[in-house]
Protein backbone atom coordinates (compact mmCIF):
# COMPACT_ATOMS: atom_id res chain seq x y z
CA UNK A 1 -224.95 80.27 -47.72
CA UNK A 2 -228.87 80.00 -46.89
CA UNK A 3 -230.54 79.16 -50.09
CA UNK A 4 -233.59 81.90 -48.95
CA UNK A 5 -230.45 84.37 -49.27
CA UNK A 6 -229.16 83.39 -52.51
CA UNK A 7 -231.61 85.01 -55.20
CA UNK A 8 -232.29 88.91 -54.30
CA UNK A 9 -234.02 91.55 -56.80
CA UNK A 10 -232.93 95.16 -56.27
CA UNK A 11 -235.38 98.08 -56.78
CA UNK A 12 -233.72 98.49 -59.94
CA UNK A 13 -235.35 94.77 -60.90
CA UNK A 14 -231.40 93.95 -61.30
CA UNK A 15 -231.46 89.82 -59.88
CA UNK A 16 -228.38 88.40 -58.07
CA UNK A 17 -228.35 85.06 -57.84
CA UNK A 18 -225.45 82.88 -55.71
CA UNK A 19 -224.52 79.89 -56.47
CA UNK A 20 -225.51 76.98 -53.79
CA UNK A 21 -221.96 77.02 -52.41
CA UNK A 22 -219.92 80.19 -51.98
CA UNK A 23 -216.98 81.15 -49.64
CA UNK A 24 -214.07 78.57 -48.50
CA UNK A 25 -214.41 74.77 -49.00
CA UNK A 26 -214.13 72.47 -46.00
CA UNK A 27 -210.35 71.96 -46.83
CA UNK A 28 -209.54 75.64 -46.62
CA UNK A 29 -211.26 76.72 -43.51
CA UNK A 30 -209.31 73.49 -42.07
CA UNK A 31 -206.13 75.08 -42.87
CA UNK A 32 -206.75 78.22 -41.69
CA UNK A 33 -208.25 76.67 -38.27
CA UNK A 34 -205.12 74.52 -37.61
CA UNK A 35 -202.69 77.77 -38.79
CA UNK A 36 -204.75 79.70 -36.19
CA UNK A 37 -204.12 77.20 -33.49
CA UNK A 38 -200.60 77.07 -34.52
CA UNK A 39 -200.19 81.00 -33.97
CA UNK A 40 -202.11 81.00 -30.63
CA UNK A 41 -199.61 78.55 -29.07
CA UNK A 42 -197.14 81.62 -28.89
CA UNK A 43 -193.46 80.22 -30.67
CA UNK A 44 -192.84 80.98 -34.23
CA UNK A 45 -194.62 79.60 -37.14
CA UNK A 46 -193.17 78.85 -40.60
CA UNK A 47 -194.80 78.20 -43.92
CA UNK A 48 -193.31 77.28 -47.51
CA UNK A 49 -195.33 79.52 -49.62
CA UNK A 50 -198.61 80.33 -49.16
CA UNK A 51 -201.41 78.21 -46.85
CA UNK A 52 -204.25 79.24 -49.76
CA UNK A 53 -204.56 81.32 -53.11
CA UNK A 54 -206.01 84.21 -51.42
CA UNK A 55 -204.08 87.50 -50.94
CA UNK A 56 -206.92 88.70 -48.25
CA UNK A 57 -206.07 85.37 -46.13
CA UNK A 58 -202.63 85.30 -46.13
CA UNK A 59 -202.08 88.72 -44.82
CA UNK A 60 -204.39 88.52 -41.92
CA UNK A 61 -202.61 85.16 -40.99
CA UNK A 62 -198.97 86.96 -41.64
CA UNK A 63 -200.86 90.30 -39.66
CA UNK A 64 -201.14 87.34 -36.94
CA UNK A 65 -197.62 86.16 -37.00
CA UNK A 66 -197.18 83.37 -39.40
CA UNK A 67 -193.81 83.91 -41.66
CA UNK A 68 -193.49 82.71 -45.14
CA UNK A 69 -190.00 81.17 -45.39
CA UNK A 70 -188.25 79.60 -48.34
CA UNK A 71 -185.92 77.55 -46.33
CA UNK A 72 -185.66 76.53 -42.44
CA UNK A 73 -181.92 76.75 -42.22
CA UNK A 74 -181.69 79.97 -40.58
CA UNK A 75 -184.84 79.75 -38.50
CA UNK A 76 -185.03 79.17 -34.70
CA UNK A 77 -186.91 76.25 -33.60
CA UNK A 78 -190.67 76.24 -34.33
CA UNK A 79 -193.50 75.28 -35.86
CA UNK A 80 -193.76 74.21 -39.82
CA UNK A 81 -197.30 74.13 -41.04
CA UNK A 82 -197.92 72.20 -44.28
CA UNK A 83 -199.92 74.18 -46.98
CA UNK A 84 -203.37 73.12 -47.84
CA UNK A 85 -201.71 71.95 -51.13
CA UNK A 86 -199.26 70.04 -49.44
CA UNK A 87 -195.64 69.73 -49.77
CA UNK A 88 -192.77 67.11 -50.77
CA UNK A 89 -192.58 64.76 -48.50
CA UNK A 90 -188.50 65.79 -47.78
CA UNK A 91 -189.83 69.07 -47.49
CA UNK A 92 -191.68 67.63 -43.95
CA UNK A 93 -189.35 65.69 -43.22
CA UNK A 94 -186.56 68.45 -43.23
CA UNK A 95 -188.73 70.73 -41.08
CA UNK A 96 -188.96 67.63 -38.20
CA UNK A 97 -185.20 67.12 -38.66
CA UNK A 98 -184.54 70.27 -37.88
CA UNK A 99 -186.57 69.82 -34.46
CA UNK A 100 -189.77 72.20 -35.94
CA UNK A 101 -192.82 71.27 -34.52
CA UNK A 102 -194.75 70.02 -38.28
CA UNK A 103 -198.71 70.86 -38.53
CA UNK A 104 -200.25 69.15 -41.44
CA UNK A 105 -202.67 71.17 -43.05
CA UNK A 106 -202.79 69.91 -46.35
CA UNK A 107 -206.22 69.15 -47.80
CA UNK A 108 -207.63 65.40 -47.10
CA UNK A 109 -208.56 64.92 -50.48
CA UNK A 110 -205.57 66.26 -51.18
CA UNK A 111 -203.81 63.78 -49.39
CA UNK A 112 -206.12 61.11 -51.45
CA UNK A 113 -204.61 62.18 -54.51
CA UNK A 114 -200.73 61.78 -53.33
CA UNK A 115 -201.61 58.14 -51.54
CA UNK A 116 -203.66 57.30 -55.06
CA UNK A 117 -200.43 58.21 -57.41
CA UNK A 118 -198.10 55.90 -55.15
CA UNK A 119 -200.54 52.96 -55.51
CA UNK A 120 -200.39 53.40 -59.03
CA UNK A 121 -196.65 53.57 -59.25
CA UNK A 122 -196.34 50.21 -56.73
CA UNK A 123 -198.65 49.31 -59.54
CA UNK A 124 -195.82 49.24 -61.82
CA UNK A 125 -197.65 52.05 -63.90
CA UNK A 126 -196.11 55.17 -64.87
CA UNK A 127 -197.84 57.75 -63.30
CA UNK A 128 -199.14 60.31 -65.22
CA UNK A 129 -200.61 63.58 -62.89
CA UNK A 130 -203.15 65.77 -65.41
CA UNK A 131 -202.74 69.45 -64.10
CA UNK A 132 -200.38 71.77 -63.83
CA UNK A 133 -196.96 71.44 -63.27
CA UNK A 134 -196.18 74.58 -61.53
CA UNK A 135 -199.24 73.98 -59.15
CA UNK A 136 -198.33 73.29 -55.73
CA UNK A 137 -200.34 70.63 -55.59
CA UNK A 138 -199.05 69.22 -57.93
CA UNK A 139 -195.33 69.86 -56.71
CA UNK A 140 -196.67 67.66 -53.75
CA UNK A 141 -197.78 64.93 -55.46
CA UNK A 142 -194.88 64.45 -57.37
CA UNK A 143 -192.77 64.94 -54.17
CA UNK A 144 -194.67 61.79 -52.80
CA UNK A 145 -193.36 59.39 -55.42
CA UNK A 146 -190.09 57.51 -55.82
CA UNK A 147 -190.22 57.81 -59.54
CA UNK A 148 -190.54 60.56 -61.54
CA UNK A 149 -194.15 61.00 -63.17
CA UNK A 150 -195.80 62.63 -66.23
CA UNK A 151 -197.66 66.12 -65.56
CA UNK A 152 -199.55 67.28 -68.53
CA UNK A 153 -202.21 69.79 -69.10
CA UNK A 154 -202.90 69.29 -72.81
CA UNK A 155 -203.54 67.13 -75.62
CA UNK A 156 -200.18 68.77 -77.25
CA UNK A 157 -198.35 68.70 -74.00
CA UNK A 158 -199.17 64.51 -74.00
CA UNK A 159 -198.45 64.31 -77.80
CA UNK A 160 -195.09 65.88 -77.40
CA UNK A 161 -194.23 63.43 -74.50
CA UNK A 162 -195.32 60.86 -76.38
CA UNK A 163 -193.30 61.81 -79.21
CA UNK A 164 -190.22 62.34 -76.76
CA UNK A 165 -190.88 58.30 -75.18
CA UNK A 166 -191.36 59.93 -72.18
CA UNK A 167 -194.81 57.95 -72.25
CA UNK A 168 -194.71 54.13 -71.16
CA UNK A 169 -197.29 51.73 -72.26
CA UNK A 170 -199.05 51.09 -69.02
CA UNK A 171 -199.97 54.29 -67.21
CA UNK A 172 -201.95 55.34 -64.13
CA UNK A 173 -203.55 58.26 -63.95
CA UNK A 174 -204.56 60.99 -61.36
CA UNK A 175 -205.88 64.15 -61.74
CA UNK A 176 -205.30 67.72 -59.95
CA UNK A 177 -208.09 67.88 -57.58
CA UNK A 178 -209.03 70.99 -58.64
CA UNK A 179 -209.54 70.14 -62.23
CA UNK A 180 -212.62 70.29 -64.08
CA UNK A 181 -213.67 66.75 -65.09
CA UNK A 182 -214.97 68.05 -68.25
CA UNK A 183 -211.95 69.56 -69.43
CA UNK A 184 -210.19 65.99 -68.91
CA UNK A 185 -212.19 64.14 -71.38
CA UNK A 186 -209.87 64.88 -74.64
CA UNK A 187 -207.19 63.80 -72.65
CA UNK A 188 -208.36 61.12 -71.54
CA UNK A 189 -209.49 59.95 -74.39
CA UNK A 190 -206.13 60.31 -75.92
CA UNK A 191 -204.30 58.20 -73.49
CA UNK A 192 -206.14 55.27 -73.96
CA UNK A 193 -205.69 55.46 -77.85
CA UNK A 194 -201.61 56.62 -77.23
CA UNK A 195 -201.31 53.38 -74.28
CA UNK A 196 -201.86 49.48 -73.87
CA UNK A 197 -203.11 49.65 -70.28
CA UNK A 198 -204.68 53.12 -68.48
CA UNK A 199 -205.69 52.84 -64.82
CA UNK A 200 -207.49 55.57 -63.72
CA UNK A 201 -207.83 57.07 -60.26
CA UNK A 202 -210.49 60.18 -59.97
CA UNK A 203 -208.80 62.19 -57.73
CA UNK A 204 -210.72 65.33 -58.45
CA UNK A 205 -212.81 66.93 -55.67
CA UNK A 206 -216.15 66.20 -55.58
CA UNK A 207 -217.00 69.41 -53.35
CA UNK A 208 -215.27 70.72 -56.53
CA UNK A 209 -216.81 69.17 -59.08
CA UNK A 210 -220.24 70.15 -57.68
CA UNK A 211 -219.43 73.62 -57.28
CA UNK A 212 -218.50 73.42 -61.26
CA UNK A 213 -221.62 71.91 -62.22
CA UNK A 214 -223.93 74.29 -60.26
CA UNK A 215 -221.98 77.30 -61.71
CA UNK A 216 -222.15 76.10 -65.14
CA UNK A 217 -225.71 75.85 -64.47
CA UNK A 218 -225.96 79.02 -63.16
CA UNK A 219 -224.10 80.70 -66.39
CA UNK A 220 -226.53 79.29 -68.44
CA UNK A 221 -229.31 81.00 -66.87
CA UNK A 222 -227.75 84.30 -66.34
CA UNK A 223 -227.44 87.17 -68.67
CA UNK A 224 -223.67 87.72 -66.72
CA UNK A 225 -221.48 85.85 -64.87
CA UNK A 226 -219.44 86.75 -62.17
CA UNK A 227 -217.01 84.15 -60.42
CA UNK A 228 -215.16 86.11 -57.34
CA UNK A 229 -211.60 84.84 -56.54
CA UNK A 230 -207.65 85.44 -56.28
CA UNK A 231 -206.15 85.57 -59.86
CA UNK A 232 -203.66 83.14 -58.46
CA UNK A 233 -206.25 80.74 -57.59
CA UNK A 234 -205.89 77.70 -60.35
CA UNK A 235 -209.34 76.05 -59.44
CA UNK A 236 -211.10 80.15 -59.73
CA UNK A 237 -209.38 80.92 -63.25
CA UNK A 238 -210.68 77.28 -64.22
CA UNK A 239 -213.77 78.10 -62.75
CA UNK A 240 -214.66 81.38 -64.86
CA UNK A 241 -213.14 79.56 -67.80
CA UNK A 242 -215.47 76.59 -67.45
CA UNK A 243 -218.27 79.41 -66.83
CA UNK A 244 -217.25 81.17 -70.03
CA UNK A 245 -217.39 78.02 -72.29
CA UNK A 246 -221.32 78.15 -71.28
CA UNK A 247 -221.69 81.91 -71.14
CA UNK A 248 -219.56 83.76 -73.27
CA UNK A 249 -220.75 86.79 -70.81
CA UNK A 250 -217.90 85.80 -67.81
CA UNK A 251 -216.20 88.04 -65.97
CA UNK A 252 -213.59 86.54 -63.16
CA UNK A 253 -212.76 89.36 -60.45
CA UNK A 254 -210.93 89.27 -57.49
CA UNK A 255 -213.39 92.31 -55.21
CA UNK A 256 -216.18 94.61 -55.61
CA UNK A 257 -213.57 97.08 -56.64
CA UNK A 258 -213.02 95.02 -60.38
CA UNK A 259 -216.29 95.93 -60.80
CA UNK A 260 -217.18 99.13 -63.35
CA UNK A 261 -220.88 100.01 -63.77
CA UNK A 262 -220.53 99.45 -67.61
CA UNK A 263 -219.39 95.82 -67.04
CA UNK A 264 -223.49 95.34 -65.82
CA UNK A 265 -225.34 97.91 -66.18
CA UNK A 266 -227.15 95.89 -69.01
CA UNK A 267 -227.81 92.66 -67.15
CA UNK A 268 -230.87 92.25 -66.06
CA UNK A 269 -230.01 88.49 -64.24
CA UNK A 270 -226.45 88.66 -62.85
CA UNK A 271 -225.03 85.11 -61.16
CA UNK A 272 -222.17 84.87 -58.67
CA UNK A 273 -219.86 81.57 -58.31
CA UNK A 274 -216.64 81.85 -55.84
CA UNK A 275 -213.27 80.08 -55.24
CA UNK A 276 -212.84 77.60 -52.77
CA UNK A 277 -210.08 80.61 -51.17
CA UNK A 278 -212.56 83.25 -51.58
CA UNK A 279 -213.60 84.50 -48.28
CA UNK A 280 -217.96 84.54 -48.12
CA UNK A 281 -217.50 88.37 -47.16
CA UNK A 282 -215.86 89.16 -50.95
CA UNK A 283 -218.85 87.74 -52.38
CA UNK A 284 -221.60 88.95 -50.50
CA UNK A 285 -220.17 92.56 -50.93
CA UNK A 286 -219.92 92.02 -55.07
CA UNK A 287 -223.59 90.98 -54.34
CA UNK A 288 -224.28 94.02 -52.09
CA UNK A 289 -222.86 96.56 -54.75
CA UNK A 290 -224.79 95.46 -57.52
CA UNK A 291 -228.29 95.49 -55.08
CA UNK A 292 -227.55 98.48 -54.04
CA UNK A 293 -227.20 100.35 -57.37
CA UNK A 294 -230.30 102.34 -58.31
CA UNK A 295 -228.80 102.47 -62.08
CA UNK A 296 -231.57 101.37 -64.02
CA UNK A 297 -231.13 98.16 -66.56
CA UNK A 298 -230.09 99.26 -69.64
CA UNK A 299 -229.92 96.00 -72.20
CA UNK A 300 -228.79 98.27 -75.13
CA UNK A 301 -224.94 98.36 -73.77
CA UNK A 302 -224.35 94.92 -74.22
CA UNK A 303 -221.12 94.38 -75.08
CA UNK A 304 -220.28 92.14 -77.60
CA UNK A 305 -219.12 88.34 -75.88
CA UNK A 306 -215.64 88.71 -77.18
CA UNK A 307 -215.36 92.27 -75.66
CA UNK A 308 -216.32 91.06 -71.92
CA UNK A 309 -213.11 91.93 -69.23
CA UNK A 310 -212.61 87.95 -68.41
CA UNK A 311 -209.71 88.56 -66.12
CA UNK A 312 -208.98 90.58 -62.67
CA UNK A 313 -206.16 92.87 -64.35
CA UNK A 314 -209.11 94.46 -66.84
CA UNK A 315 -207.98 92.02 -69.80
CA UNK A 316 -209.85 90.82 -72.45
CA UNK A 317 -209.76 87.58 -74.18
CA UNK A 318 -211.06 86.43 -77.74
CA UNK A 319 -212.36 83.31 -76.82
CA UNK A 320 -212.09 80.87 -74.07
């Protein structure tokens, strides 16, 4: 996004500001370039799931010809592509057995994370993966070890494990790349108290992690925050969470549509974060709408914090 684009006043005096980085990460539009070369060779192309967390993305790929598939049995011959989350590692090696054509699109850093949890475990540690265990990500990771690993999400999730001994004394630990450092801390914290030895691999994205730290610091100097994304998307639900912890005023939507004029009338400075899935064009037209409004600012219908819509389906939630 050029930064001489990013902060625009309408003739309302209503501010928009966008955060530095908006629109897919470097990992997604890699994905979606190698799917697109996949479909323009002409034979069929199969994918487990979904390539990203974006409902706009996938169709236009499926409108294109790529099939979501949950097994290859009863496919003819092909190509596989690998989800930018990644997948199992019998998973691939099932497609090539069955003579598909395999494109690996999963995410480098991605990648990083599944090589850094098998050094661990030929390590001798246990590996424990903080994130969560439906994730496909995290599916993936898992999928690359011989042993079976930890996932937890929580300090009560790690507590009960412990509890359980399903926690060994020397650990190694990776983290969903997604994750938001600063919502790792307690945990971490905890696992060095709970263990004799922790090894610790950062995994997390630091694309990511700067993305979090520049909307966190756009929250705080906005009267409302807006973070644009799938409601599927893990690292956009953790982003307007992480938002919300540092203004209470955080709405996560998926379009311009989720928008209703008495969600911001009232703001006078408005900022705008993104997923790493959300295409540039669903921000910029959020952004558009609100410029274009000539509904004058009208501070006296501010809701109250606890009454802000945090999620896509209109809910509210006490707290974050």
């Amino acid at each position: 996004m050029d930064r001489n684009n990013r902060t625009m006043t309408s003739a309302a005096g209503r501010t928009v500001e966008l955060a530095d980085e908006v629109g897919f990460c470097f990992g997604v539009k890699r994905a979606i370039n190698l799917t697109d070369h996949a479909l323009a060779a002409g034979q069929p192309v199969y994918i487990f799931g979904d390539l990203v967390h974006n409902r706009k993305v996938t169709e236009a790929l499926e409108q294109k010809g790529l099939r979501k598939v949950t097994s290859l049995a009863d496919q003819p011959s092909g190509t596989m592509v690998v989800r930018a989350h990644g997948l199992p590692k019998d998973e691939i090696s099932s497609a090539r057995e069955a003579g598909m054509d395999v494109v690996d699109a999963t995410c480098p850093i991605v990648h990083r994370a599944q090589e850094a949890a098998q050094t661990l475990e030929q390590r001798g540690c246990q590996v424990v993966i903080i994130g969560d265990s439906n994730h496909a990500e995290i599916k993936g990771i898992l999928g690359a070890l011989e042993k079976p690993a930890l996932v937890v999400d929580s300090i009560e999730e790690l507590r009960a494990a412990k509890a359980d001994r399903r926690l060994r004394r020397k650990v190694g630990v990776v983290f969903q790349t997604t994750h938001a450092l600063e919502l790792c801390k307690d945990l971490i914290g905890e696992l060095v108290f709970m263990c004799k030895e922790v090894q610790i691999i950062n995994t997390i994205c630091r694309p990511v992690q700067d993305r979090q730290d520049d909307a966190v610091e756009l929250a705080e100097r906005s009267d409302l925050m807006l973070v644009v994304g799938s409601a599927t998307s893990a690292n956009t639900v953790e982003l307007a969470a992480l938002c919300a912890e540092h203004n209470p005023w955080t709405m996560h939507i998926q379009t311009a549509d989720d928008l209703r004029e008495e969600d911001w009338i009232w703001a006078t400075r408005i900022g705008i974060a993104s997923g790493l899935s959300t295409p540039v064009d669903l921000v910029e037209a959020v952004r558009d709408k609100l410029l274009a409004s000539p509904i004058p600012i009208r501070p006296e219908r501010r809701p109250a914090s606890h009454d802000v819509r945090r999620h896509p389906d209109g809910s509210r939630s006490h707290g974050v």
